[in-house]
Each structure stands twice: as structure tokens, then as C-alpha cells.
C-alpha atoms as a PDB file:
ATOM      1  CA  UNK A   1     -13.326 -22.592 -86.485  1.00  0.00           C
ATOM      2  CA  UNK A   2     -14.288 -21.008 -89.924  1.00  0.00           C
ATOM      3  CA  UNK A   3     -15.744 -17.940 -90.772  1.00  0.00           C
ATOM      4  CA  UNK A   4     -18.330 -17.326 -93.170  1.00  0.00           C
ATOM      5  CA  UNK A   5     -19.358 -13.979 -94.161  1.00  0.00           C
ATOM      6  CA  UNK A   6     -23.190 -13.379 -94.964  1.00  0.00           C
ATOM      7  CA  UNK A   7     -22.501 -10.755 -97.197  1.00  0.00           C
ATOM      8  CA  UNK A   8     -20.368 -12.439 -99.886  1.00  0.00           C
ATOM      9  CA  UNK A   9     -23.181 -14.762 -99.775  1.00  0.00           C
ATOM     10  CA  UNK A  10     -26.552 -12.683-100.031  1.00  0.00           C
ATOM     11  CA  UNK A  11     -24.218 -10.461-102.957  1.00  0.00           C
ATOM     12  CA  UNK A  12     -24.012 -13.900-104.703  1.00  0.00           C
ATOM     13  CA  UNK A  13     -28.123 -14.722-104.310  1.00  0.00           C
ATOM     14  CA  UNK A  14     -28.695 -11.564-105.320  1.00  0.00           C
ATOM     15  CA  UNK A  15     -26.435 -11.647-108.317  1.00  0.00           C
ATOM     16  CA  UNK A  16     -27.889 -15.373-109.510  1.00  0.00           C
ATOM     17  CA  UNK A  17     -31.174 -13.490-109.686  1.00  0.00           C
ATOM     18  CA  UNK A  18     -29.648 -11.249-111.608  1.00  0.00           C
ATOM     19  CA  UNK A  19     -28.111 -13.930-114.156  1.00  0.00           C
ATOM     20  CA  UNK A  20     -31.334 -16.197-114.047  1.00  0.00           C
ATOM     21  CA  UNK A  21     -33.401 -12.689-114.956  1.00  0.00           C
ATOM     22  CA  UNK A  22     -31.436 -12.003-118.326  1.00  0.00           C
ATOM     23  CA  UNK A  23     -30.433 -15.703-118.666  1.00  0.00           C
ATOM     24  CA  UNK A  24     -34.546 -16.484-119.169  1.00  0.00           C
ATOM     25  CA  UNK A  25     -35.204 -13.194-120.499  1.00  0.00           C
ATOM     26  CA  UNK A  26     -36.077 -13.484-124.231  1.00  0.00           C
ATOM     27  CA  UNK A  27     -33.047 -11.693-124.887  1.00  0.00           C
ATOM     28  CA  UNK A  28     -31.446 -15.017-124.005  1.00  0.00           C
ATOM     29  CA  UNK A  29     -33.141 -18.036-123.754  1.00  0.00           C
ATOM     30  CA  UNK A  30     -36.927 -17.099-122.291  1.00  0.00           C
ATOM     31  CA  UNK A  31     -38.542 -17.913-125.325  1.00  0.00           C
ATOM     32  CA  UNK A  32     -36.375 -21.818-126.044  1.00  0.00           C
ATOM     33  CA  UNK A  33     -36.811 -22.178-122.690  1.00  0.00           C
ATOM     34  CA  UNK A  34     -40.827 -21.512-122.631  1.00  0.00           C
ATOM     35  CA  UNK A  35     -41.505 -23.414-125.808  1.00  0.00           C
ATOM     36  CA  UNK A  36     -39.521 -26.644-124.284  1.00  0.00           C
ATOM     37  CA  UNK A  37     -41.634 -26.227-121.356  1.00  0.00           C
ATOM     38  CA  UNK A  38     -44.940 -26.160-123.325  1.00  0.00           C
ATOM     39  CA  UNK A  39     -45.446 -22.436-121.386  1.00  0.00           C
ATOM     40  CA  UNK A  40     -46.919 -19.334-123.255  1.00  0.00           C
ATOM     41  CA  UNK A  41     -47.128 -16.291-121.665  1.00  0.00           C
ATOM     42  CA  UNK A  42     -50.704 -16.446-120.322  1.00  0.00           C
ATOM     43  CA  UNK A  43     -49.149 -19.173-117.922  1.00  0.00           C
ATOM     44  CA  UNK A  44     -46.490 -17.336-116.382  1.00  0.00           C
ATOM     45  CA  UNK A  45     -49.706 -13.938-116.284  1.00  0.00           C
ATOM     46  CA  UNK A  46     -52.061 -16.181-114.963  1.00  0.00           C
ATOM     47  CA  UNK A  47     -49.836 -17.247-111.921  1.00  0.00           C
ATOM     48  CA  UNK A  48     -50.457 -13.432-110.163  1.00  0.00           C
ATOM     49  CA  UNK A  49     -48.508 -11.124-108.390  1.00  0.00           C
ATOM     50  CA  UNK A  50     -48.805 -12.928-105.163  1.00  0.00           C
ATOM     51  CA  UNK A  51     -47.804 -16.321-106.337  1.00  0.00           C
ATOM     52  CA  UNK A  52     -44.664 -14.543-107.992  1.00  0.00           C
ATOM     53  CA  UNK A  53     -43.872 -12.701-105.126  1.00  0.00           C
ATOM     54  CA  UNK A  54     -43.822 -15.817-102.892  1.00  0.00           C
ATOM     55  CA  UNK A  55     -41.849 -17.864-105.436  1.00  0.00           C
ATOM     56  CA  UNK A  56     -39.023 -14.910-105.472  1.00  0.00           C
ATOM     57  CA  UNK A  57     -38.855 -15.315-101.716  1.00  0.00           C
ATOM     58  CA  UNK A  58     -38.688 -18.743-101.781  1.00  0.00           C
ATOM     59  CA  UNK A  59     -36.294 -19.079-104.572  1.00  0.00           C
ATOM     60  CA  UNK A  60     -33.689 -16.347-103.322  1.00  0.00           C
ATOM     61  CA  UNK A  61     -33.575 -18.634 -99.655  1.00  0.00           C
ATOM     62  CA  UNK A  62     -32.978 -21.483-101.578  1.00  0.00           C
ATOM     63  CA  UNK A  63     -30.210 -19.234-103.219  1.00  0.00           C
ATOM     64  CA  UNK A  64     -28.796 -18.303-100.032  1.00  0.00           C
ATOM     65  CA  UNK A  65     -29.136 -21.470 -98.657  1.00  0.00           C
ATOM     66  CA  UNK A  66     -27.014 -22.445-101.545  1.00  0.00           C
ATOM     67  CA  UNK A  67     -24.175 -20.239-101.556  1.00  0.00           C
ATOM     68  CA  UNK A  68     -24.353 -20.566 -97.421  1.00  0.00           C
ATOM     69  CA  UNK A  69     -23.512 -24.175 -98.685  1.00  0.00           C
ATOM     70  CA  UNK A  70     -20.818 -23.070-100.675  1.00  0.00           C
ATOM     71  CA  UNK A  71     -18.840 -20.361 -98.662  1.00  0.00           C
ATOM     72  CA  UNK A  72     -18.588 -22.836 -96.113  1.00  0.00           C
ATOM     73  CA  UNK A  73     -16.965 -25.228 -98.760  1.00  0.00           C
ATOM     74  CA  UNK A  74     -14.794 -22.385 -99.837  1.00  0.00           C
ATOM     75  CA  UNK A  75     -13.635 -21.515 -96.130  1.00  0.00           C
ATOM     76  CA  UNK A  76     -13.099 -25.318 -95.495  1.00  0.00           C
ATOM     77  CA  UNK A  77     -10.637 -25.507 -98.295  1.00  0.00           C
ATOM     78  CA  UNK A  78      -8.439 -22.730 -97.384  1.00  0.00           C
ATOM     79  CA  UNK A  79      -9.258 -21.198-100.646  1.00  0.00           C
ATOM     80  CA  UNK A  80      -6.906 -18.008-101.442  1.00  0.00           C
ATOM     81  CA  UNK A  81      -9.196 -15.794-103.907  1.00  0.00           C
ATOM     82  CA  UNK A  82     -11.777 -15.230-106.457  1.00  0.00           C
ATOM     83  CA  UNK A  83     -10.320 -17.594-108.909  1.00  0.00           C
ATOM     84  CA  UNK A  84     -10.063 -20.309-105.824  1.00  0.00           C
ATOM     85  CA  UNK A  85     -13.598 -19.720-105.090  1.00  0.00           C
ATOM     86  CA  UNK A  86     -14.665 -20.026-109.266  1.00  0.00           C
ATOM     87  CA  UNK A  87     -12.942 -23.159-109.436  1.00  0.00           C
ATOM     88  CA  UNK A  88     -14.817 -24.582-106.231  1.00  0.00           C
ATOM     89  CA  UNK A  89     -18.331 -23.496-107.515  1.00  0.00           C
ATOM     90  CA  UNK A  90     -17.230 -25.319-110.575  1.00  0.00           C
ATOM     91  CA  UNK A  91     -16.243 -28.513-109.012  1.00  0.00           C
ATOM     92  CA  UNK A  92     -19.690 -28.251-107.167  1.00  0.00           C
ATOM     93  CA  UNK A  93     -21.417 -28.028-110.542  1.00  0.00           C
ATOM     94  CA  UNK A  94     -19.555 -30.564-111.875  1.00  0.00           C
ATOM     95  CA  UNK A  95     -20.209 -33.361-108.913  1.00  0.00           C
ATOM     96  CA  UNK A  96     -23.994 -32.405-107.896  1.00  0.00           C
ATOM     97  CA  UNK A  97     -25.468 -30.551-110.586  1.00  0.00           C
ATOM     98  CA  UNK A  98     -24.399 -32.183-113.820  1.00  0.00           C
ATOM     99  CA  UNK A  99     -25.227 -35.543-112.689  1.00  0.00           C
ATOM    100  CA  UNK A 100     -28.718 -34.565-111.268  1.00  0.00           C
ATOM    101  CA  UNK A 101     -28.977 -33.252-115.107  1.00  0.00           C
ATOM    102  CA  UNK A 102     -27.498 -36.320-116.683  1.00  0.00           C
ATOM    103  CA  UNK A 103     -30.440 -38.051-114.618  1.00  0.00           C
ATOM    104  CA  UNK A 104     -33.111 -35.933-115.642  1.00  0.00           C
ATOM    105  CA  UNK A 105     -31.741 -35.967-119.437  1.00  0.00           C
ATOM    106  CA  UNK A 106     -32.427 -39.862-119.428  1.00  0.00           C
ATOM    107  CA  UNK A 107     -35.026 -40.656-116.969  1.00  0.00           C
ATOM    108  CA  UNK A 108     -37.504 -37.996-117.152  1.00  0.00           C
ATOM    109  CA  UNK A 109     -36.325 -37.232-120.847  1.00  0.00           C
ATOM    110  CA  UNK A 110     -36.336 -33.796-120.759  1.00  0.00           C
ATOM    111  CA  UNK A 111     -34.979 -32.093-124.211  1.00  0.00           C
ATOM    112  CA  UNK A 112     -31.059 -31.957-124.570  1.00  0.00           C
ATOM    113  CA  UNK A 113     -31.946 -28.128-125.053  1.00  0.00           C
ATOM    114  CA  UNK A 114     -33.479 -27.788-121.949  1.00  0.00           C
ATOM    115  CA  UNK A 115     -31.221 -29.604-119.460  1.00  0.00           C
ATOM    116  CA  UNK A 116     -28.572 -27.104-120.917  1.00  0.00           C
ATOM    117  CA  UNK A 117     -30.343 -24.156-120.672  1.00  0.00           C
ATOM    118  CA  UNK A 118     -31.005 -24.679-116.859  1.00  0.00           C
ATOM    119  CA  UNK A 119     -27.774 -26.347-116.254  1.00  0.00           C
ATOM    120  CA  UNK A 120     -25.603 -24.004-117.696  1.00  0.00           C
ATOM    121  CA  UNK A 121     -27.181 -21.070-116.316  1.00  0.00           C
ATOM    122  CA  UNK A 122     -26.337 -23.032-112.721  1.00  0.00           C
ATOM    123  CA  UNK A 123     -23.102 -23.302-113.936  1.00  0.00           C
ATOM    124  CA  UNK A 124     -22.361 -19.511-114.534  1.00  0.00           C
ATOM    125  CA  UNK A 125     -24.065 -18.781-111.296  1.00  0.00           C
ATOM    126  CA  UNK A 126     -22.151 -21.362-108.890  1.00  0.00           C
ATOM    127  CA  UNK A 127     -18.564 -20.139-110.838  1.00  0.00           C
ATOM    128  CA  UNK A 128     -19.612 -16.149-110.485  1.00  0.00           C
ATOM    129  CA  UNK A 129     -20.631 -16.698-106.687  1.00  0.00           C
ATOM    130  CA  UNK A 130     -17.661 -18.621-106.055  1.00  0.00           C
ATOM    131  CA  UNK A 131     -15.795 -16.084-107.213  1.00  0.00           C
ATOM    132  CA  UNK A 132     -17.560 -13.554-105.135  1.00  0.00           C
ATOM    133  CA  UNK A 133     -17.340 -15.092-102.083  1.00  0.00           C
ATOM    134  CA  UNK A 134     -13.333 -16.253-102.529  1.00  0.00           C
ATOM    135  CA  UNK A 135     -12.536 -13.210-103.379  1.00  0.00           C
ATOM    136  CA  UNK A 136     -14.195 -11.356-100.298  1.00  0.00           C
ATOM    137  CA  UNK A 137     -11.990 -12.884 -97.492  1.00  0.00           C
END
């Protein structure tokens, strides 16, 4: 029987929200990331705090949901550690996430720029919370 630890696992949500904040931030890549979409800022205003709030929820159980998804990889594999765990969240990305990207890079032809900025940032946040959760056995 394996274990899985919530905690590892809402630390990890909690820490992609985190990420995904600064990562779309204008610091980082907010504004690339709005102009590829064709958004402006009366878009994102004109959604309301109730529609935002609801989209947080939603998002951060599809985050937990996620990392649920991947501690139990982790704890299948007998993974010793952090760096066990990074290298698992990368293998994830690299098998389900980059070729969901590929697909959307030639079939829905989204921008080059934008398949990286939301792939990447999935990237850092599946190799972080793998980390997290390897390490917390």
C-alpha cells in the first residue's frame, strides 16, 4: 500500500500559485503573455471579483488534483528525495505536457511565444512540486 501525504501536496498547489502569480505578473511575462492573447486589462477588470474568486478555487483543485496525481507517481516509484521527486515532475512534463503543447503549437497555431510561456511555467511548477513532495517522505 502507498502513502501519500496531503500536505506535500496542498504546499505544492499553493506554491504553483505562487509561481503562476509572478510568472504572469508583468514583472515576468503578464504583459507578452496578454498581448499574445489579444487581452488588455479591462478584460481581466471586467471579469469581477466573483468570477475571479471562483476561477482561483477552481484552478487550485485542479492544482491539487494535479500534484495528488503526482505524489502518487512519486510514492509508486520508490523515489528517495527532493531531487527524485524533480526529476519525476520533469518526466511528467516531458510525456503529457510538452506534447499537449507541441499539439496546440501546430493545430490551433498558437504563437511559439505563447506555448512557451505557459509551458515552461508548467515546467518549473511540476519540477518545484516534485521536489516538494520527494523530499517530504
Amino acid at each position: 500500500m502507498y502513502t501519500i501525504n496531503f500536505w506535500p501536496i496542498l504546499i505544492s498547489a499553493l506554491v504553483s500559485f505562487g509561481i503562476g502569480a509572478l510568472w504572469y505578473s508583468p514583472i515576468l511575462f503578464g504583459k507578452e503573455w496578454m498581448a499574445l492573447m489579444k487581452l488588455d486589462s479591462s478584460d481581466i477588470e471586467g471579469m469581477g471579483a466573483k468570477t475571479m474568486t471562483g476561477s482561483y478555487a477552481i484552478h487550485l483543485i485542479a492544482n491539487i488534483i494535479s500534484f495528488g496525481v503526482l505524489a502518487f507517481i512519486i510514492a509508486i516509484s520508490s523515489a528517495q528525495g527532493g531531487s527524485d521527486g524533480a526529476f519525476i515532475g520533469l518526466i511528467a512534463w516531458l510525456g503529457f505536457v510538452a506534447p499537449i503543447s507541441v499539439s496546440n503549437l501546430l493545430w490551433r497555431r498558437d504563437p511559439l511565444k505563447l506555448v512557451l510561456i505557459d509551458t515552461l511555467q508548467i515546467l518549473i511548477c511540476l519540477v518545484i512540486s516534485g521536489a516538494i513532495i520527494g523530499a517530504w517522505k
